[in-house]
Protein backbone atom coordinates (compact mmCIF):
# COMPACT_ATOMS: atom_id res chain seq x y z
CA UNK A 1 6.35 12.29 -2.96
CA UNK A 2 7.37 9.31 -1.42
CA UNK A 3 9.72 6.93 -3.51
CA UNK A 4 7.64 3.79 -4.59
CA UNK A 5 10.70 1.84 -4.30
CA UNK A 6 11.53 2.31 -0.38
CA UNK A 7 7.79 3.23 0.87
CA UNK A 8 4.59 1.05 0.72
CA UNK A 9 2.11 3.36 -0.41
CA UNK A 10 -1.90 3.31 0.24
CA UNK A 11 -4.92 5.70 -0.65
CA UNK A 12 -6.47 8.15 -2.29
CA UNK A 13 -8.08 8.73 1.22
CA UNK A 14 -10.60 11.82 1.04
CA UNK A 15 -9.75 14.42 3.30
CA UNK A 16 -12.88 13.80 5.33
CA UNK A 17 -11.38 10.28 6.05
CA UNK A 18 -8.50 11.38 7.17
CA UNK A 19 -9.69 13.48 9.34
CA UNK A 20 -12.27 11.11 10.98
CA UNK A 21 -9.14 8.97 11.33
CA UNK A 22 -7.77 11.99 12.92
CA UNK A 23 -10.40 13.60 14.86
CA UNK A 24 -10.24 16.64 13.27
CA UNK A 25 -12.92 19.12 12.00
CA UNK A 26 -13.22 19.46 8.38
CA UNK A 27 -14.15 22.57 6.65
CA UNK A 28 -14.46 22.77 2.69
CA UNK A 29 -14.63 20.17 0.05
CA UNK A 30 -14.75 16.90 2.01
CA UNK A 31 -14.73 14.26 -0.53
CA UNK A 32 -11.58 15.68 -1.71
CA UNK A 33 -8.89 12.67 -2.58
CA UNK A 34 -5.80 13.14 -1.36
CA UNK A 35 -3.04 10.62 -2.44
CA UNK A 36 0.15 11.50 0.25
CA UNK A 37 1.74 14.29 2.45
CA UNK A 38 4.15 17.31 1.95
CA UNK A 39 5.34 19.80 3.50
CA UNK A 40 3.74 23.23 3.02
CA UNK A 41 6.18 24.52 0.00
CA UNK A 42 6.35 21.06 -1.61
CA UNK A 43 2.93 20.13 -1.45
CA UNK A 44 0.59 19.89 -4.62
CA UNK A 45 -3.30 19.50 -5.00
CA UNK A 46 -3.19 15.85 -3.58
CA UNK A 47 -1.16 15.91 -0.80
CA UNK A 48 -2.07 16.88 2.80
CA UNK A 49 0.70 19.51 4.79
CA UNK A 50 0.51 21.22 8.29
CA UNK A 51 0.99 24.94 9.86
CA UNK A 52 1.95 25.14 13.59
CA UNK A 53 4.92 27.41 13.53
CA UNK A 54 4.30 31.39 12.73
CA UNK A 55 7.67 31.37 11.04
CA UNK A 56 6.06 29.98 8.13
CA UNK A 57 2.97 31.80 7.70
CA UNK A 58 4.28 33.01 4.42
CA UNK A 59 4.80 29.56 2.90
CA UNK A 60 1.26 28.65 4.74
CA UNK A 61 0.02 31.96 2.11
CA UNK A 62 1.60 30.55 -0.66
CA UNK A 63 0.91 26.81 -0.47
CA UNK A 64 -0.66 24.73 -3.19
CA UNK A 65 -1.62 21.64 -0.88
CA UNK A 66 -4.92 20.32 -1.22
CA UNK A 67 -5.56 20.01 2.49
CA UNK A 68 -3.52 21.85 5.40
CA UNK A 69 -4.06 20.84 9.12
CA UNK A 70 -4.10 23.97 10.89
CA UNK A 71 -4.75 25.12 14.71
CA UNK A 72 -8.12 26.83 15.12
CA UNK A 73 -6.51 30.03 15.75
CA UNK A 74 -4.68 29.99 12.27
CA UNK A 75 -7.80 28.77 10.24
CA UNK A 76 -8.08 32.75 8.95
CA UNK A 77 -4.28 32.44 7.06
CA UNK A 78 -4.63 29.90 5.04
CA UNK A 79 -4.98 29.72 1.11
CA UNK A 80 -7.89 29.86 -0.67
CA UNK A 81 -9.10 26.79 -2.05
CA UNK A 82 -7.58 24.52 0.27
CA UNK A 83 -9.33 22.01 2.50
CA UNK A 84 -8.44 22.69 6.32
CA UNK A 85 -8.67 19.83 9.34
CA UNK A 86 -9.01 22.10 12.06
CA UNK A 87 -6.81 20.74 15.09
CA UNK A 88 -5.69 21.76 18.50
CA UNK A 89 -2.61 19.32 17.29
CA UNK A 90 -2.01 19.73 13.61
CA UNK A 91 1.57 17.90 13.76
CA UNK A 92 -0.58 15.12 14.82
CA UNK A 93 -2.99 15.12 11.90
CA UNK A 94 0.01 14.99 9.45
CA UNK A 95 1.55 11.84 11.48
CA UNK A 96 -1.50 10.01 11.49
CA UNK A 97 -2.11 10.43 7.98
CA UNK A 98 1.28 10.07 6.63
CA UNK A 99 0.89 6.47 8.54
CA UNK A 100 -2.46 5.76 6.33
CA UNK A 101 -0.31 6.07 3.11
CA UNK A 102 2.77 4.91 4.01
CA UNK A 103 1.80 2.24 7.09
CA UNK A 104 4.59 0.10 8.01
CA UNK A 105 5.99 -3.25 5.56
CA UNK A 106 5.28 -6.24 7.37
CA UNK A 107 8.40 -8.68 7.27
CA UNK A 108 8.33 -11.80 5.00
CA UNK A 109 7.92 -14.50 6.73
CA UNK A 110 11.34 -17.28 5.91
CA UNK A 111 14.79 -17.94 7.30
CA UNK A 112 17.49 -17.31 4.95
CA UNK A 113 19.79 -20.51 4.31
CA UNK A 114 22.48 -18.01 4.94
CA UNK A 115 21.88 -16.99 8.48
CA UNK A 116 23.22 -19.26 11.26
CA UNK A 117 20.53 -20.24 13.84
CA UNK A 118 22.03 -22.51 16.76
CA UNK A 119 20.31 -25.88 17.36
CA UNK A 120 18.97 -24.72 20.24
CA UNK A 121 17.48 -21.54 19.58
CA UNK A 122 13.25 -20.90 19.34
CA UNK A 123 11.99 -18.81 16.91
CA UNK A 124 8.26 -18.40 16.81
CA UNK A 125 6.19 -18.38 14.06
CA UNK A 126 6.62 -16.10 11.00
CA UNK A 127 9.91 -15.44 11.55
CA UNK A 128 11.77 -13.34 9.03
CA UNK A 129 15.94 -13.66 9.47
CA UNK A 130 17.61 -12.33 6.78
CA UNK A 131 21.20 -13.37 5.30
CA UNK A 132 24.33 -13.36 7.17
CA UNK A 133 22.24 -12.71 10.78
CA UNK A 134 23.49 -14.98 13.87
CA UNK A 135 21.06 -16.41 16.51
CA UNK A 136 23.01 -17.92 19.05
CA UNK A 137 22.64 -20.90 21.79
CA UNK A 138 19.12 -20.69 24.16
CA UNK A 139 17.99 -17.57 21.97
CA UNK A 140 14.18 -17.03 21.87
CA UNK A 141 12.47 -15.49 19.50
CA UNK A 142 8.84 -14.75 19.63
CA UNK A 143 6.11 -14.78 16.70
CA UNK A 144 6.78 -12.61 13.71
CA UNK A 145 9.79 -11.18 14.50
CA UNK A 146 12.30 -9.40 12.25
CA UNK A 147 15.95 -9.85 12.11
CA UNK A 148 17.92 -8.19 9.23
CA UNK A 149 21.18 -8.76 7.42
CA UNK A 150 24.43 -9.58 9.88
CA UNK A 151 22.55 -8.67 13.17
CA UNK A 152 23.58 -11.03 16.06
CA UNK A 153 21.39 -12.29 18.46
CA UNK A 154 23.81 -13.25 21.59
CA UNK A 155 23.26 -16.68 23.91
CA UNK A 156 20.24 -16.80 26.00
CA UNK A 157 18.54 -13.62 24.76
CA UNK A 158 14.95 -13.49 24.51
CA UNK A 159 12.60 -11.48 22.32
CA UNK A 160 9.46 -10.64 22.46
CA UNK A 161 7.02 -10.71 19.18
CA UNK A 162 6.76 -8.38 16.67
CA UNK A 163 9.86 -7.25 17.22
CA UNK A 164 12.64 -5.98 15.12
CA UNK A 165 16.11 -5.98 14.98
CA UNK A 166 18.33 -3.82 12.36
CA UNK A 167 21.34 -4.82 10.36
CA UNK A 168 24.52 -5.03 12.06
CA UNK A 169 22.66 -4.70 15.27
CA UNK A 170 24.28 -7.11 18.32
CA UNK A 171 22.11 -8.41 21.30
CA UNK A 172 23.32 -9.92 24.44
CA UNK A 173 22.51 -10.50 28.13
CA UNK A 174 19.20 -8.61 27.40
CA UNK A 175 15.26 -9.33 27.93
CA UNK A 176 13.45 -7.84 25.00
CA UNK A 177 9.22 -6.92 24.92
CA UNK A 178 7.22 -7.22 21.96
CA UNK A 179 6.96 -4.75 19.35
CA UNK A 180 10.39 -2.92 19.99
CA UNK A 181 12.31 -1.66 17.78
CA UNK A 182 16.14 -1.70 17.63
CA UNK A 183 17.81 -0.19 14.57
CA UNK A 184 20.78 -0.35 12.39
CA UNK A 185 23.85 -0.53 14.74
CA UNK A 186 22.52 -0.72 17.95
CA UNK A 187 24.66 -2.43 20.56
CA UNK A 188 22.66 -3.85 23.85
CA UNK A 189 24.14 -5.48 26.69
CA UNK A 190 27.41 -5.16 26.41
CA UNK A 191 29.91 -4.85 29.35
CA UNK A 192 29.50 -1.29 31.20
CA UNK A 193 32.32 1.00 31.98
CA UNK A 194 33.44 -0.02 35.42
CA UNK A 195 36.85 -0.17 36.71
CA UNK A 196 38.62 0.37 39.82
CA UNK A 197 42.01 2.06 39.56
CA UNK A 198 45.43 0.16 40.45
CA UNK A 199 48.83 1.33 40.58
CA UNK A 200 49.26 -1.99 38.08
CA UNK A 201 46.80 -0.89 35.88
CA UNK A 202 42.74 -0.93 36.27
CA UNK A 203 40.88 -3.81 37.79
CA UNK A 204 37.76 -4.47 35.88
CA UNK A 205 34.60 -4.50 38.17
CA UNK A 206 32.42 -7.54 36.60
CA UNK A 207 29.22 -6.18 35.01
CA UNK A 208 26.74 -9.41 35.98
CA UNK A 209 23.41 -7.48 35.30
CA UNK A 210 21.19 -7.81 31.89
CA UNK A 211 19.28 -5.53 29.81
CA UNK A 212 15.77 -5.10 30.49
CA UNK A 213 13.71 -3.58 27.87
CA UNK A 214 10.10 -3.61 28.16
CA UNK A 215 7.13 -3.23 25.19
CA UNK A 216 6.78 -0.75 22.22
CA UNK A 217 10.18 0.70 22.47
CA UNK A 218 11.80 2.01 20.26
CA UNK A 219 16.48 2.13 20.21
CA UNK A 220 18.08 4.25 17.57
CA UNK A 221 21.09 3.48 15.35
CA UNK A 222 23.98 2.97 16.92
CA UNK A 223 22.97 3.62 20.27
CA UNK A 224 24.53 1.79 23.03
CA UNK A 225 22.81 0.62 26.05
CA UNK A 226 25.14 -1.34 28.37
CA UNK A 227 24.03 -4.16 30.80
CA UNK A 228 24.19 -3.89 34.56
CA UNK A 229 26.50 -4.39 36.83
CA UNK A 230 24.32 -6.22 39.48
CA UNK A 231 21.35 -4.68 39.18
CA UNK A 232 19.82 -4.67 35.89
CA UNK A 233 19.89 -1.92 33.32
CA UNK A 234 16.14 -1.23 32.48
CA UNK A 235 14.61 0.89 29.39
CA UNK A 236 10.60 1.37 30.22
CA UNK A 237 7.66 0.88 28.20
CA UNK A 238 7.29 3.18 25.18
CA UNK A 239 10.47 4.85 25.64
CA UNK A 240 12.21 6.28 22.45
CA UNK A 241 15.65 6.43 22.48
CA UNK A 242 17.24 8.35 19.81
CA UNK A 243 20.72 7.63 17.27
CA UNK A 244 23.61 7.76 18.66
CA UNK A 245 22.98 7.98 22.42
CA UNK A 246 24.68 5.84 25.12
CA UNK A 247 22.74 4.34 28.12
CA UNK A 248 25.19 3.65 31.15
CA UNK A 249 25.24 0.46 33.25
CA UNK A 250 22.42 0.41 36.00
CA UNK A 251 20.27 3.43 34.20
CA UNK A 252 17.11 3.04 34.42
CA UNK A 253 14.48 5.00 32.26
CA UNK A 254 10.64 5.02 33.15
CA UNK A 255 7.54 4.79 30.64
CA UNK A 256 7.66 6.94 27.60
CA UNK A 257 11.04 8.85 27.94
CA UNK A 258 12.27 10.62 25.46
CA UNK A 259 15.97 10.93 24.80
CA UNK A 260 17.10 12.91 21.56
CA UNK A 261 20.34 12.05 19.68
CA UNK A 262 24.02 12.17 21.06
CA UNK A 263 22.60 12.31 24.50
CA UNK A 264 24.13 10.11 27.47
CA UNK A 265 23.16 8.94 31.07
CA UNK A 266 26.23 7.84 33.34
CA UNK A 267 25.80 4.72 35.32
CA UNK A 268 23.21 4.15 38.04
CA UNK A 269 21.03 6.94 37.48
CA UNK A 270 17.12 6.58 37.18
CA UNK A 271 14.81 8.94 35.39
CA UNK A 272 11.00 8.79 35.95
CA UNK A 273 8.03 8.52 33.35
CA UNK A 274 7.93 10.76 30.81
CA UNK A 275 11.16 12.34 31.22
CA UNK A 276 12.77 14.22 28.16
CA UNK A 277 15.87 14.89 27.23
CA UNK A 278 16.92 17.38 24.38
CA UNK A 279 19.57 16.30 21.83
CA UNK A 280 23.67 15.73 23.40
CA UNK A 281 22.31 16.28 26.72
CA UNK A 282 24.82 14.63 29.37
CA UNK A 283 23.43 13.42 33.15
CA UNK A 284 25.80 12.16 35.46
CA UNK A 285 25.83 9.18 37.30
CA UNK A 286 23.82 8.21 40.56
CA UNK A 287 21.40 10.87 39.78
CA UNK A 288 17.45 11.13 40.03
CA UNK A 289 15.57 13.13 37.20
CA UNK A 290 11.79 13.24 38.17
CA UNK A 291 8.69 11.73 36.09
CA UNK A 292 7.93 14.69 33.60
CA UNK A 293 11.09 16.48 34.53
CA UNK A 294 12.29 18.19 30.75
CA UNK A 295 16.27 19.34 30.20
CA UNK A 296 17.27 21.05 27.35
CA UNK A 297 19.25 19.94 23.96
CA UNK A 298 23.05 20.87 25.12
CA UNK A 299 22.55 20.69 28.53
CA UNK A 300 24.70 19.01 31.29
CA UNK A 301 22.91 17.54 34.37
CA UNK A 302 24.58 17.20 37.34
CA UNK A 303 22.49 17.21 40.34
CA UNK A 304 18.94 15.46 40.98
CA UNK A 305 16.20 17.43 38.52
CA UNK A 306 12.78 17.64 40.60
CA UNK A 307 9.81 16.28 39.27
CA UNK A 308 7.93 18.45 36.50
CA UNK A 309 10.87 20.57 36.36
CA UNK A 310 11.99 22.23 32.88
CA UNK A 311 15.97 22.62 33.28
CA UNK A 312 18.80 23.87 30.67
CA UNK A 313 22.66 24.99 30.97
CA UNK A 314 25.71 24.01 32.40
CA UNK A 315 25.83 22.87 35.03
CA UNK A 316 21.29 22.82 34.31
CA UNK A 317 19.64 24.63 36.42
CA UNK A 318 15.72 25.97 36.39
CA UNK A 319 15.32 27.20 32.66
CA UNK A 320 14.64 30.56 33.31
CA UNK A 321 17.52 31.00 35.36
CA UNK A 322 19.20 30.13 32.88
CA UNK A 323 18.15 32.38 30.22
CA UNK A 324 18.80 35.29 33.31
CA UNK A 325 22.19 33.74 33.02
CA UNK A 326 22.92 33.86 29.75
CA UNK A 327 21.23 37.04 29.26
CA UNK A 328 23.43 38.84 32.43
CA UNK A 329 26.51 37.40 30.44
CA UNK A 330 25.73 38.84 27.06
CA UNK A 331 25.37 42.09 28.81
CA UNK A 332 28.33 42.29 30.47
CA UNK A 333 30.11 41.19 27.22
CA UNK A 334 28.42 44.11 25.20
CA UNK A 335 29.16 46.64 27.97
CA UNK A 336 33.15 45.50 28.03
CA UNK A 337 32.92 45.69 24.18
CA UNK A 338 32.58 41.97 23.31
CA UNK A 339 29.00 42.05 22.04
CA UNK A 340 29.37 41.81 18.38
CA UNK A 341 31.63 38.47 18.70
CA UNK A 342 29.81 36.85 21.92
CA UNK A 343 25.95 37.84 20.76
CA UNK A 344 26.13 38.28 16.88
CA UNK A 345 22.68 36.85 15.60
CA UNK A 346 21.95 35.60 18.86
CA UNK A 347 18.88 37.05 20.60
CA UNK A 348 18.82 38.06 24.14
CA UNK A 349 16.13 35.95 26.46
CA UNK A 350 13.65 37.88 28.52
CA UNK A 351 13.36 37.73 32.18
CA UNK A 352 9.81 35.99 31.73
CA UNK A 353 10.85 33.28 29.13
C-alpha cells in the first residue's frame, strides 16, 4: 500500500474501469472496486497485480489480489476468484493503473522568499520555486514549472513549461523542452572533458557548445550530461536517461532512447531513435549506434552498432556471438578443470539464444 504521506492517492476504480482505461479484456466480476496495486505476493482483495514472467507462476497460484493482468496465454493459471484483464502487455495494465491511483502532485504554485531570482529572469505563470533554489541572470522559465530546494538555474538558460527540476540539481548553457524532467542531482551543461596534452601540463580545449534537450524527457539523479564543445550536445524527444549515467560532450541521442543506470557515452558519438542501452554499458567516442540498435547491461561498445542490431560483451559484438563466446569459454574452463569456480550457478547459453 502506498504511504498516504508521500503518494496522492485516487479511486476505488472498478476493475472494468481500469481496464477500459487500459484496453484490456475483462473476465469475471467487473464492478469489482479496487483501491491500489501490488505485486502478486503482497497483494490483497483490493489491489490490482500482474503475471508476465513464468518464474512466478507459483506466487501467480497463490495470490490473493483482487484483479491480476495476465497474457492470454496464462489466463488458465491464475487463482480462483480473481478478476483477470486479459492483455498481450500486462506490465502495461499495472502502469496505467498504478498512474489512476497514484497520478502525479501538481506543484504549488508561489516563489519562496528564500530563493534568489535575478532581476532579470522570466518565470511564467504558476511557478513553484522552492527555498534556497537560484535562478540566475536572462533565465527563462516557462508556465508552471517546478524548481525544488537549492537547485540552480545558471545565466541564460531557458525552460520549457511544465517542467521540473530536482533539489540540488544545477543548469547551465542548456535549452530545456516542456514537460522534462530532471531529478535530484543532475548536473547539465557543464564543461566536457577535453584537453590536449602538453609537456607543461594539459591545455584545456574550450567547450563553447550548449545543451539541447528537447520535450517529455526525462534525466535521472545525478546524471551528468556535459555541454558541447562546438557543436551542441543534444538529448531527443522522450528519451529516458537513467541515475547515475554520464552523457559526453557532442553526444547526441535520438527520440525515445533508453539508457539504464551507470551507463556512459564518450564524446561525439550519436545514437539513433529508439536506441537502448542496458545498465553500466560504456560506448566510446565518435561512434554511430543505429535507430533501434539494443546493447546489453555490462557491455562495452567500441565500434559503430548497425541499425536494429541486438549487441552484448566486450568488446559487443552480435548477441549471439556472444553467448557462443562465452559458452566456448566455459567449456574450455570445465575441460582444463576450472568449471566449478568459472561456471558455478551460471548457466551455459545455447547456440540458438
Amino acid at each position: 500500500m502506498a504511504d498516504p504521506r508521500f503518494f496522492l492517492t485516487r479511486g476505488p476504480f472498478t476493475a472494468a474501469e481500469i481496464a477500459d482505461r487500459c484496453g484490456a479484456e475483462v473476465v469475471g466480476d467487473g464492478a469489482r472496486p479496487l483501491t491500489g496495486v501490488a505485486p502478486l505476493e503482497a497483494a490483497g482483495p483490493g489491489d490490482i497485480a500482474y503475471f508476465d514472467r513464468p518464474r512466478y507462476r507459483d506466487a501467480l497460484g497463490a495470490s490473493r489480489a483482487g484483479a491480476i493482468a495476465v497474457h492470454p496465454r496464462n489466463r488458465a493459471a491464475a487463482p480462483a476468484g480473481a478478476v483477470l484483464l486479459i492483455s498481450e502487455s500486462p506490465y502495461r495494465v499495472f502502469a496505467t493503473a498504478g498512474a489512476m491511483f497514484h497520478p502525479p502532485v501538481a506543484p504549488t504554485p508561489g516563489i519562496s522568499p528564500a530563493a534568489h531570482i535575478a532581476p532579470t529572469a522570466r518565470l511564467g505563470a504558476g511557478c513553484a520555486v522552492a527555498p534556497g533554489a537560484v535562478i540566475e541572470d536572462r533565465a527563462e522559465l516557462g508556465a508552471r514549472c517546478s524548481v525544488a530546494a537549492n537547485a540552480v538555474i545558471g545565466a541564460g538558460v531557458v525552460v520549457g513549461d511544465d517542467t521540473r527540476i530536482g533539489a540540488g540539481a544545477t543548469l547551465s548553457h542548456c535549452h530545456v523542452g516542456a514537460r522534462v524532467s530532471i531529478y535530484p542531482g543532475a548536473r547539465i551543461g557543464q564543461e566536457g572533458f577535453g584537453f590536449v596534452p602538453d609537456p607543461k601540463g594539459f591545455i584545456k580545449i574550450p567547450q563553447v557548445g550548449c545543451v539541447l534537450i528537447e520535450d517529455d524527457v526525462e534525466i535521472g539523479a545525478n546524471t551528468t550530461v556535459d555541454r558541447g564543445s562546438g557543436h551542441d550536445t543534444v538529448i531527443g524527444a522522450g528519451t529516458w536517461i537513467d541515475n547515475l549515467c554520464h552523457v559526453g560532450h557532442n553526444v547526441r541521442i535520438g527520440r525515445r532512447c533508453i539508457m539504464a543506470g551507470l551507463s556512459g557515452i564518450s564524446g561525439s558519438t550519436v545514437l539513433g531513435d529508439y536506441v537502448v542501452l542496458g545498465g553500466k554499458v560504456g560506448v566510446a567516442g565518435h561512434l554511430t549506434i543505429g535507430s533501434r540498435a539494443r546493447v546489453a547491461g555490462g557491455s562495452g561498445v567500441i565500434r559503430d552498432v548497425p541499425q536494429g542490431a541486438t549487441v552484448g560483451g566486450y568488446p559487443a559484438v552480435p548477441i549471439r556471438t556472444w553467448h557462443r563466446q562465452t559458452a566456448t569459454l566455459a567449456r574450455a574452463a570445465q575441460t582444463a578443470g576450472l568449471g566449478d569456480a568459472l561456471t558455478a550457478g551460471v548457466g551455459l547459453p545455447t547456440e540458438d539464444q
